[in-house]
C-alpha atoms as a PDB file:
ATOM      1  CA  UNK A   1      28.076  -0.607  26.164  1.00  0.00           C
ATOM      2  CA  UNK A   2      27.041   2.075  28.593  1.00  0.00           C
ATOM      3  CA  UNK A   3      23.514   3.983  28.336  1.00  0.00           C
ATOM      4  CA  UNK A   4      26.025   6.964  27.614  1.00  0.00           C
ATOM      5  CA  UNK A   5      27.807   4.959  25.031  1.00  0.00           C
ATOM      6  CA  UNK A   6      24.564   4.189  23.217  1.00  0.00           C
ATOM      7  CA  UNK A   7      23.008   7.333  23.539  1.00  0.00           C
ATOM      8  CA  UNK A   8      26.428   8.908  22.116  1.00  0.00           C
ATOM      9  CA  UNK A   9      26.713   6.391  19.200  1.00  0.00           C
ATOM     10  CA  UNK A  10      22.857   6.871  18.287  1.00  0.00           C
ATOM     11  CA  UNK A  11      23.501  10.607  18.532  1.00  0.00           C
ATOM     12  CA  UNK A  12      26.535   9.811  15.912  1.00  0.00           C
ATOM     13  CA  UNK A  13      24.334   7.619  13.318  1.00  0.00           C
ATOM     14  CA  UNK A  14      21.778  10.480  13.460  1.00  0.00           C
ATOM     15  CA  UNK A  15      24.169  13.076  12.521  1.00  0.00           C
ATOM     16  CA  UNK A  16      25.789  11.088   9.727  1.00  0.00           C
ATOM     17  CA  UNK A  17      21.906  10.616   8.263  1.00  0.00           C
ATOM     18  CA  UNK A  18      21.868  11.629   4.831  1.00  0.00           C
ATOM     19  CA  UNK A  19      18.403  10.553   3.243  1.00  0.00           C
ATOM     20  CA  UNK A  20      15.375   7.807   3.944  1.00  0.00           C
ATOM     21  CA  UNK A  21      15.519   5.755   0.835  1.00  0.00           C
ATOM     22  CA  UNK A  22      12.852   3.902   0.246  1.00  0.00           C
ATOM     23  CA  UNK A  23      11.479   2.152  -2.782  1.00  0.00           C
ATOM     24  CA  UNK A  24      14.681   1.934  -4.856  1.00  0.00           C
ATOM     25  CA  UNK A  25      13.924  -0.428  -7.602  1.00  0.00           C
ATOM     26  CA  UNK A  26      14.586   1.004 -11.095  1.00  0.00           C
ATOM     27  CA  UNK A  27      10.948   1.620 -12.889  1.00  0.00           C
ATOM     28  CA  UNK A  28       9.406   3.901 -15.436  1.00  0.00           C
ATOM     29  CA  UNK A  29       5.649   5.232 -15.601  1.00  0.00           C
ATOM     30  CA  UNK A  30       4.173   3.673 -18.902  1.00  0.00           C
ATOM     31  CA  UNK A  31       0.351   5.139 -17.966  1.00  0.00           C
ATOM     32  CA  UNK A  32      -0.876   7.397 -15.979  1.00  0.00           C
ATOM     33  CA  UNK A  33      -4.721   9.003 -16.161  1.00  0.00           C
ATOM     34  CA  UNK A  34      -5.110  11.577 -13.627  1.00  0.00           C
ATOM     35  CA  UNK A  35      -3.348  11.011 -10.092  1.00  0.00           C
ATOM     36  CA  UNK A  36      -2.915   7.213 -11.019  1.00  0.00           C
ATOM     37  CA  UNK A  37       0.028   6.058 -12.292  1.00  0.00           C
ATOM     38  CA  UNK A  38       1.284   2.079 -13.663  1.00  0.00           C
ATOM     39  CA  UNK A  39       5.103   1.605 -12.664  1.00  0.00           C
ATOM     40  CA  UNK A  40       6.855  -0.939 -14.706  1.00  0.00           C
ATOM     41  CA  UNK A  41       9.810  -2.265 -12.917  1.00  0.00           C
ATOM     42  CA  UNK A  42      13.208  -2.514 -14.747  1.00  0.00           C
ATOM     43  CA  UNK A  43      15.365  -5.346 -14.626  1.00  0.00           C
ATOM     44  CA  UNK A  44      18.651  -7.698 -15.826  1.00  0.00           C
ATOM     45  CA  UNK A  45      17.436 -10.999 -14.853  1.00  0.00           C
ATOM     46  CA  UNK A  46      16.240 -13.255 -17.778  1.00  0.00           C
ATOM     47  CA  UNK A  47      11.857 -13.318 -17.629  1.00  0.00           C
ATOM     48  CA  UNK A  48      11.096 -16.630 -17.204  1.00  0.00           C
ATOM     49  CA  UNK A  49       7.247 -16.266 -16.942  1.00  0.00           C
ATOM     50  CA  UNK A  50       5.534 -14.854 -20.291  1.00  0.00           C
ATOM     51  CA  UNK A  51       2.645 -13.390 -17.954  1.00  0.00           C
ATOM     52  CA  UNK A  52       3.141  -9.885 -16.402  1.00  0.00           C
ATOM     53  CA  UNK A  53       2.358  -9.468 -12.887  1.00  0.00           C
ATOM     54  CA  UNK A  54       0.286  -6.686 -11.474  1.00  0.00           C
ATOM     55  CA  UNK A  55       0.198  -5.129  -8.187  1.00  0.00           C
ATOM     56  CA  UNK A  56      -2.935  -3.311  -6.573  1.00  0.00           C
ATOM     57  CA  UNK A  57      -1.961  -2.190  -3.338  1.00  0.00           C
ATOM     58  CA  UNK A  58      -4.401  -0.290  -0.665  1.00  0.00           C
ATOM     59  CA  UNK A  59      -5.368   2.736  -0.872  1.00  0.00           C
ATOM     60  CA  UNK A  60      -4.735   3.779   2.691  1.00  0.00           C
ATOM     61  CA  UNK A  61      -1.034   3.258   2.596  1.00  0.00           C
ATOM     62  CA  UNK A  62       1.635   3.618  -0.511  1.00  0.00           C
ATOM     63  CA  UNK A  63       3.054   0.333  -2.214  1.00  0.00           C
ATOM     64  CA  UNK A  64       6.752   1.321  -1.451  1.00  0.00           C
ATOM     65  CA  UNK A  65       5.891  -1.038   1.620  1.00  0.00           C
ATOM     66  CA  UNK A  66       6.734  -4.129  -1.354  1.00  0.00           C
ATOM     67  CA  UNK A  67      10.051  -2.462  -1.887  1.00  0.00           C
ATOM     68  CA  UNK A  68      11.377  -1.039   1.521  1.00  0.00           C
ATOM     69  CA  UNK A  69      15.034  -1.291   1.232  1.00  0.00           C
ATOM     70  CA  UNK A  70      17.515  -3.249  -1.617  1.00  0.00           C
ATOM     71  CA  UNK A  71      17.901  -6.464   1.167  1.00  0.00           C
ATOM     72  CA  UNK A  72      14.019  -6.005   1.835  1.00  0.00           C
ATOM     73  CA  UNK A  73      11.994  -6.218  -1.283  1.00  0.00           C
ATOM     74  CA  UNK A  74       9.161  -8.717  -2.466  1.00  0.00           C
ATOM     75  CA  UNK A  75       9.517  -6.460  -5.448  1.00  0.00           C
ATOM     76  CA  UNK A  76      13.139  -7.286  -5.962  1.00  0.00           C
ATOM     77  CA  UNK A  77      13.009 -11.263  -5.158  1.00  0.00           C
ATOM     78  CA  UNK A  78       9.580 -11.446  -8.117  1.00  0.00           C
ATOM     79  CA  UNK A  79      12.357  -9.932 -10.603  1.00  0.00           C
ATOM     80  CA  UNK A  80      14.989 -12.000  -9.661  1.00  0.00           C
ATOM     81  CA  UNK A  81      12.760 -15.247 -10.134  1.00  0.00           C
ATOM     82  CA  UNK A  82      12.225 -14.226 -13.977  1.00  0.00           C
ATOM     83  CA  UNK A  83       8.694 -12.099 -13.021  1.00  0.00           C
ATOM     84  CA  UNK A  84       7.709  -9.109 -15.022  1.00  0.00           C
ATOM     85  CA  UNK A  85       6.323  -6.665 -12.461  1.00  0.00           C
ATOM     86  CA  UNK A  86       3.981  -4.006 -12.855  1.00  0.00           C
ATOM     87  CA  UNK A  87       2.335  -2.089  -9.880  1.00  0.00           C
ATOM     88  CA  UNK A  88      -0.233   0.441  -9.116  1.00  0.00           C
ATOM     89  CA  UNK A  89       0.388   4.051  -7.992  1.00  0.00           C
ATOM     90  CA  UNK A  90      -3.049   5.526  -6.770  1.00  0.00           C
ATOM     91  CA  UNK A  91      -1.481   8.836  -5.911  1.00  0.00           C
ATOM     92  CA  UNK A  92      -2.887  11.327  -3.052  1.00  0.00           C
ATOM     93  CA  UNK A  93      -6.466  12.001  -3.426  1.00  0.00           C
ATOM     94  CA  UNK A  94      -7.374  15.818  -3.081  1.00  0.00           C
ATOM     95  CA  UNK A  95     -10.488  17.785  -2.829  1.00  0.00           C
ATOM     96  CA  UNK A  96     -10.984  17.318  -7.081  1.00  0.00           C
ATOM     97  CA  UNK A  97     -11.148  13.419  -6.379  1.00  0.00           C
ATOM     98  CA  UNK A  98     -13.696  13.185  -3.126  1.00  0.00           C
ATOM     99  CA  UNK A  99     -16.509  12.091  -5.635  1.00  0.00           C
ATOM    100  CA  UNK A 100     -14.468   8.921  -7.328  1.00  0.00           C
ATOM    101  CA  UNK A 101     -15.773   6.094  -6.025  1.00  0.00           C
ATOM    102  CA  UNK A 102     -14.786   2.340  -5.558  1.00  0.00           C
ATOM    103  CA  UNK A 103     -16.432   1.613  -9.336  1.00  0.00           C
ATOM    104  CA  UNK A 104     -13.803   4.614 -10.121  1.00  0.00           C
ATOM    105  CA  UNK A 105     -11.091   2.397  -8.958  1.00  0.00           C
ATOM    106  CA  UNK A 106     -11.583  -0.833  -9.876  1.00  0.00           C
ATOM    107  CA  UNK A 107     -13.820  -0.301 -13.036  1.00  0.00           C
ATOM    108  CA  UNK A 108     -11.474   2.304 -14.308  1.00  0.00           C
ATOM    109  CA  UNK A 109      -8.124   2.395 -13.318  1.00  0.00           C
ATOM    110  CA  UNK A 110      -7.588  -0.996 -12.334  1.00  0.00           C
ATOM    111  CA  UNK A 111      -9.040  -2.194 -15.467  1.00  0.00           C
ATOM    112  CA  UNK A 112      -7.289   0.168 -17.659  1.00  0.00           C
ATOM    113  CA  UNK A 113      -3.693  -0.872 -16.500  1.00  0.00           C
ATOM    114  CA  UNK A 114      -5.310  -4.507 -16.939  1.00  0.00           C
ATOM    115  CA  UNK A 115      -5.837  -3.227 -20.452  1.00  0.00           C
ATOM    116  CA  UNK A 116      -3.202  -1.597 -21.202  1.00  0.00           C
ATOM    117  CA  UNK A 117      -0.140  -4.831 -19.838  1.00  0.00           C
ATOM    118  CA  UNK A 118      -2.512  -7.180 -22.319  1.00  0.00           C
ATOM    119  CA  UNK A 119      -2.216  -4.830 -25.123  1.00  0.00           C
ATOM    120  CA  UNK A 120       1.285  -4.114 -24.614  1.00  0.00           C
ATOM    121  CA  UNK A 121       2.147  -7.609 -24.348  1.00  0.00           C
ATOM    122  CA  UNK A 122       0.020  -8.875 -26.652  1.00  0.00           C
ATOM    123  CA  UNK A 123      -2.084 -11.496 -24.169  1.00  0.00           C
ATOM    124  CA  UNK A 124      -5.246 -11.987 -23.324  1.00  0.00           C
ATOM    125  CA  UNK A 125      -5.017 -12.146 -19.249  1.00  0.00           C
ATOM    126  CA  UNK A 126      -2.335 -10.752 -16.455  1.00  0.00           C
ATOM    127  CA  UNK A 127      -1.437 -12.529 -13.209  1.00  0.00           C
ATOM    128  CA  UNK A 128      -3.018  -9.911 -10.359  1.00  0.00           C
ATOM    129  CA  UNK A 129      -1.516  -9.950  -6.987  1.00  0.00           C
ATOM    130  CA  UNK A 130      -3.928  -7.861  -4.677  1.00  0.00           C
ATOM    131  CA  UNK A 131      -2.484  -6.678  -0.853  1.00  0.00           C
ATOM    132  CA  UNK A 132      -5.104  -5.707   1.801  1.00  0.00           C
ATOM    133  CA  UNK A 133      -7.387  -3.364   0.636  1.00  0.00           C
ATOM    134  CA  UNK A 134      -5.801  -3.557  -3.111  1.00  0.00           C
ATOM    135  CA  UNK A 135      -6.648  -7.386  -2.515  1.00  0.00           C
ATOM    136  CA  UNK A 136     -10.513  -6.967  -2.069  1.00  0.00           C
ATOM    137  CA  UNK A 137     -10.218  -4.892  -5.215  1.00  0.00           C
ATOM    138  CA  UNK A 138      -8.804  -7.184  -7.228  1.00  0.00           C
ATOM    139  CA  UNK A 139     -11.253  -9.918  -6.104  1.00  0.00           C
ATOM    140  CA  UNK A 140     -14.217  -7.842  -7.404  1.00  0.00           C
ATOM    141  CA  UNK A 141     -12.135  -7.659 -10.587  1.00  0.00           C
ATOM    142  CA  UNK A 142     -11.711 -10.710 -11.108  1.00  0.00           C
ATOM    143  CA  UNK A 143     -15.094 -11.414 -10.662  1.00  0.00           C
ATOM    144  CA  UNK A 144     -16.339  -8.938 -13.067  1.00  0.00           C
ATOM    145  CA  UNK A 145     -13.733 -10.084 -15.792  1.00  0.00           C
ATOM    146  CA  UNK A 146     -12.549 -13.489 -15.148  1.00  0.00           C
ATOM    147  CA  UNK A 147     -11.315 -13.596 -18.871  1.00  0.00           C
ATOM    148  CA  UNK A 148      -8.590 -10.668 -18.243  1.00  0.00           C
ATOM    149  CA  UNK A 149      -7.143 -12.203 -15.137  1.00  0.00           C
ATOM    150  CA  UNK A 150      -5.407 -15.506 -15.707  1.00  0.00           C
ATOM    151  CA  UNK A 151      -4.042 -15.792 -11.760  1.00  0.00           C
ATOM    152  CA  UNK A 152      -5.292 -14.120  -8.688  1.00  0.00           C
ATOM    153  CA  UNK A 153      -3.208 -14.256  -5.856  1.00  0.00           C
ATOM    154  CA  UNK A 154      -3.969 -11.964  -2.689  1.00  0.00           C
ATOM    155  CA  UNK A 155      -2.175 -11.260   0.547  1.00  0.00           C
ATOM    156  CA  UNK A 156      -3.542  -9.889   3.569  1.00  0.00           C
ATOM    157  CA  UNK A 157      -6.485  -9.504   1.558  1.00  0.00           C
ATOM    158  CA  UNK A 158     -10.246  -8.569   3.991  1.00  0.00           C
ATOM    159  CA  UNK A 159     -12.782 -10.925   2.619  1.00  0.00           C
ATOM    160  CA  UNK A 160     -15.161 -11.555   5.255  1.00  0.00           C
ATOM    161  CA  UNK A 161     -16.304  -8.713   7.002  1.00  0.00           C
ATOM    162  CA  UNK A 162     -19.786 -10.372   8.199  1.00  0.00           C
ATOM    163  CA  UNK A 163     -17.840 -11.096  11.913  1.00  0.00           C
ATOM    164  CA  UNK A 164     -17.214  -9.956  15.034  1.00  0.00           C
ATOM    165  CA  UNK A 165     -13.946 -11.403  15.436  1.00  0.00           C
ATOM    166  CA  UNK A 166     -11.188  -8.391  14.958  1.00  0.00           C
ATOM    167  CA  UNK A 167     -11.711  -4.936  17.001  1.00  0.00           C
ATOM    168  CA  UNK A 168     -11.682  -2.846  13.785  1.00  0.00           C
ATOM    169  CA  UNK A 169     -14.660  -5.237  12.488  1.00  0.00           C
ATOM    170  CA  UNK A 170     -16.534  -4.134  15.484  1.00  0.00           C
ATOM    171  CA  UNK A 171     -15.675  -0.343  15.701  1.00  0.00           C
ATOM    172  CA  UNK A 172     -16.433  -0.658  11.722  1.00  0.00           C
ATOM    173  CA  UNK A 173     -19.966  -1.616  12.925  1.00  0.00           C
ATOM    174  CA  UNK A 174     -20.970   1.708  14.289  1.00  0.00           C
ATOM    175  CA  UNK A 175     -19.205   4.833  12.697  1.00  0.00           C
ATOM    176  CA  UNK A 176     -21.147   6.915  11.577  1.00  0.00           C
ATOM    177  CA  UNK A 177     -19.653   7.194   7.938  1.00  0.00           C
ATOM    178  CA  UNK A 178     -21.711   9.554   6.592  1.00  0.00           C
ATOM    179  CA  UNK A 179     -20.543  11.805   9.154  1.00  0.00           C
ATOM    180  CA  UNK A 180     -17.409  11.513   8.758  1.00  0.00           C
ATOM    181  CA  UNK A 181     -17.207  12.291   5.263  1.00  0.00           C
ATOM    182  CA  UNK A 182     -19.277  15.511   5.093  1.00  0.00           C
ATOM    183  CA  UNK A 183     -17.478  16.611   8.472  1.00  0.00           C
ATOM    184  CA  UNK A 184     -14.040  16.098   6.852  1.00  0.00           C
ATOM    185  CA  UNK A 185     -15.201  18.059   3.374  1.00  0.00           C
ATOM    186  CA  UNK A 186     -15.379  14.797   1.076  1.00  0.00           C
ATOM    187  CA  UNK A 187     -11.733  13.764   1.867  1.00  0.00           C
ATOM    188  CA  UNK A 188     -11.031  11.647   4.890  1.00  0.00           C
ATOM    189  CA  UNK A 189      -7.356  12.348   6.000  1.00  0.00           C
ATOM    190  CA  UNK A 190      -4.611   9.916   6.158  1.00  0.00           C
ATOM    191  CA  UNK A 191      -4.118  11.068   9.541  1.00  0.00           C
ATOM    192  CA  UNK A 192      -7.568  10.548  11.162  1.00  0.00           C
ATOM    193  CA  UNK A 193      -6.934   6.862   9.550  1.00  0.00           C
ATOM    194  CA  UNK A 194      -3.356   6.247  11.209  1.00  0.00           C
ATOM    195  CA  UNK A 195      -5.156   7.112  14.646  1.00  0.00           C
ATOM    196  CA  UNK A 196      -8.054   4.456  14.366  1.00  0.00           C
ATOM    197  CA  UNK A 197      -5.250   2.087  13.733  1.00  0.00           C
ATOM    198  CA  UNK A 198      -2.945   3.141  16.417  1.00  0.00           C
ATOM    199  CA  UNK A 199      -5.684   2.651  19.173  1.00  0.00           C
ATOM    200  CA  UNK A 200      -6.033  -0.548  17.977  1.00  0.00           C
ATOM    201  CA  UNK A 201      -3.280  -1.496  20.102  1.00  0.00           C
ATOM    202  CA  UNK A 202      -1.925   1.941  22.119  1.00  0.00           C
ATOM    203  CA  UNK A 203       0.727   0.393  23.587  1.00  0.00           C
ATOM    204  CA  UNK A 204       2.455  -1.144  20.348  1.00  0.00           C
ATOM    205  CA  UNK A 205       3.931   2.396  19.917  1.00  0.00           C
ATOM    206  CA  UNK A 206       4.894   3.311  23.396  1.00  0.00           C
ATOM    207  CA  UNK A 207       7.202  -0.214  23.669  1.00  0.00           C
ATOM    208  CA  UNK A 208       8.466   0.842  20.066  1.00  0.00           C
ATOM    209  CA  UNK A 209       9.454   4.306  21.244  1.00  0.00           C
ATOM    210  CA  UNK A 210      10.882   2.915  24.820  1.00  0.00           C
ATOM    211  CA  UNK A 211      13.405   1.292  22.966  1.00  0.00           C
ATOM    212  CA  UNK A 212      14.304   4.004  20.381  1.00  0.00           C
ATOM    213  CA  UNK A 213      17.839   4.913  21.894  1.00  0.00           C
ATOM    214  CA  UNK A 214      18.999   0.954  21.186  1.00  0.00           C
ATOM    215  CA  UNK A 215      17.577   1.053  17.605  1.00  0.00           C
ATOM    216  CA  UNK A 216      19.378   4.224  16.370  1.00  0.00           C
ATOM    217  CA  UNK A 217      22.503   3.193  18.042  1.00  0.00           C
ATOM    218  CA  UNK A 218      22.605   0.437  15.661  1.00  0.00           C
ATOM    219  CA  UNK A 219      22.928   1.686  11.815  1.00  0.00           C
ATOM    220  CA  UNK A 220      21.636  -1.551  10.436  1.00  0.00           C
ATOM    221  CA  UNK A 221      18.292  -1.265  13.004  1.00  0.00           C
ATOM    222  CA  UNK A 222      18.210   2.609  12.507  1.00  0.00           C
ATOM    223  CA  UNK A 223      17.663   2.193   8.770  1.00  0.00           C
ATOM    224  CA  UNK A 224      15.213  -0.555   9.219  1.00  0.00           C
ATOM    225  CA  UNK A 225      13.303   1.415  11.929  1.00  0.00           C
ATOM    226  CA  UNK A 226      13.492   4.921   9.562  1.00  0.00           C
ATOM    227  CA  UNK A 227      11.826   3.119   6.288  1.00  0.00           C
ATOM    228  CA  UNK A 228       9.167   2.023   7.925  1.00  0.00           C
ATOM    229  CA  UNK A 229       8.386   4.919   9.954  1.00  0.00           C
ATOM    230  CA  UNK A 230       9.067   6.946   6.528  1.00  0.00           C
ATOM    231  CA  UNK A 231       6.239   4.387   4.726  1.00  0.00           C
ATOM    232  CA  UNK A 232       3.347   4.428   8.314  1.00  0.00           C
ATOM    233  CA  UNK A 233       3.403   8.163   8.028  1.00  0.00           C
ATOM    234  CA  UNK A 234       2.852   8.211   3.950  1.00  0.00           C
ATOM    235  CA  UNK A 235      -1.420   7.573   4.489  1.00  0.00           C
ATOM    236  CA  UNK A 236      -2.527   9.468   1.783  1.00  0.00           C
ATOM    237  CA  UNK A 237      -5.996  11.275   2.196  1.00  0.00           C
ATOM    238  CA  UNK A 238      -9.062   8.949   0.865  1.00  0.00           C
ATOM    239  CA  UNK A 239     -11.865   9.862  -1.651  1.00  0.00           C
ATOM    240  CA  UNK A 240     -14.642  10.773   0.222  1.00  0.00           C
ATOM    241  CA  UNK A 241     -16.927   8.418  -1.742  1.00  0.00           C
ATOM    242  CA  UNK A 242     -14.997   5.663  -2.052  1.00  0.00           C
ATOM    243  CA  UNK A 243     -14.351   5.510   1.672  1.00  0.00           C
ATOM    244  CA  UNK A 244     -17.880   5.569   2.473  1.00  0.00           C
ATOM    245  CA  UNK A 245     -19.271   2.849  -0.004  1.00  0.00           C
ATOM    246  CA  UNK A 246     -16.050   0.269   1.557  1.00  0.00           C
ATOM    247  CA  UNK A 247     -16.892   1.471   5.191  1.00  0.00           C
ATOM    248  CA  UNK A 248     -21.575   0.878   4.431  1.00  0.00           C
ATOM    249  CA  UNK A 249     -20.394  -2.266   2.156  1.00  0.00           C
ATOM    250  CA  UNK A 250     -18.704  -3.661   5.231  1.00  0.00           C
ATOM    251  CA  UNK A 251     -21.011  -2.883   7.523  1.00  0.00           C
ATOM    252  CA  UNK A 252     -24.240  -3.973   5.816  1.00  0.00           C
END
């Protein structure tokens, strides 16, 4: 195929683009206090395992990221092995939430979809899977209640931050946090956060857009490409508060 050919056939896949679906397994909202809400996820398979699963994911990026696309879903395959899944929604934080704090999260919401999986299944403890940042919350959970949490199982999970070893760890080291927060009104945006991580490696997007005109000339890679673009720029704001006791907690 000539560059015309592929420039003409991702033009063509472009203009036959109907919608970025993302996120497509069948769920309901069973709770919901404030901006948080606890997706149940609907499904045919048999359950095999009598103990619900529950999902914290970070709070700097959205947990579609465990259901991407139908042929792309952790979701999907923990359903199709028998699992009951539950997960987290933590919403957008706004200027009415830059004063909830990690103890907010974890203490509160966490604990009350904890609560309300062991009432509604009549059981004593969950299994809690924890991702990144949702993954250092659930350890402090777990902690705190060991007798609501029968299995903890974290991926990606920030345990040690006590090293020099990673560049964010080091840039971490001396922000000025305080600043930040007051400067940005009590809510940090999504956006300042997606730059920090970009610089992290500049060049990471520069290959990725060098090689744009291949991807959407494929409809298969185009797709692929479009979720998770769709999912990096969904970084919802952070809670002022919150986002300064992780960022002093790590740092001290």
């Amino acid at each position: 195929m000539t560059q015309a050919d592929t420039i003409a056939e991702a033009i063509k896949n472009i203009g036959n683009l109907k919608e970025v679906d993302i996120a497509t397994a069948p769920r309901k909202v069973v709770w919901s206090e404030g901006k948080v809400r606890l997706y149940h996820f609907e499904s045919e398979d048999k359950k095999t395992c009598k103990t619900p699963v529950l999902i914290t994911y970070a709070l700097v990026n959205r947990w579609e990221m465990m259901d991407l696309q139908s042929d792309r879903s952790f979701i999907r395959k923990m359903l199709s092995e028998g699992l009951d899944v539950y997960v987290i929604d933590w919403g957008y934080a706004s200027r009415s939430d830059r004063y909830k704090d990690m103890e907010d999260y974890i203490l509160g919401d966490i604990d009350s979809c904890v609560d309300y999986i062991r009432n509604e299944h009549s059981i004593e403890q969950v299994n809690l899977l924890g991702v990144c940042q949702g993954g250092t919350f659930s350890l402090i959970y777990s902690a705190l209640h060991p007798e609501k949490v029968k299995n903890l199982i974290t991926l990606v999970t920030p345990v040690d931050f006590d090293n020099e070893e990673g560049l964010l760890f080091r840039w971490a080291k001396d922000l000025d946090v305080d600043a930040i927060v007051d400067g940005f009104g009590g809510v940090v945006p999504g956006d300042f956060l997606n730059s920090g991580f970009d610089l992290l490696k500049p060049m990471n997007k520069a290959r990725k857009y060098a090689a744009l005109t291949d991807t959407l000339a494929d409809e298969g890679r185009m797709m692929n490409f479009l979720r998770m673009e769709k999912w990096v720029a969904d970084s919802p704001d952070q809670a002022g508060e919150a986002y300064r006791r992780k960022c002093i907690s790590k740092t001290n």
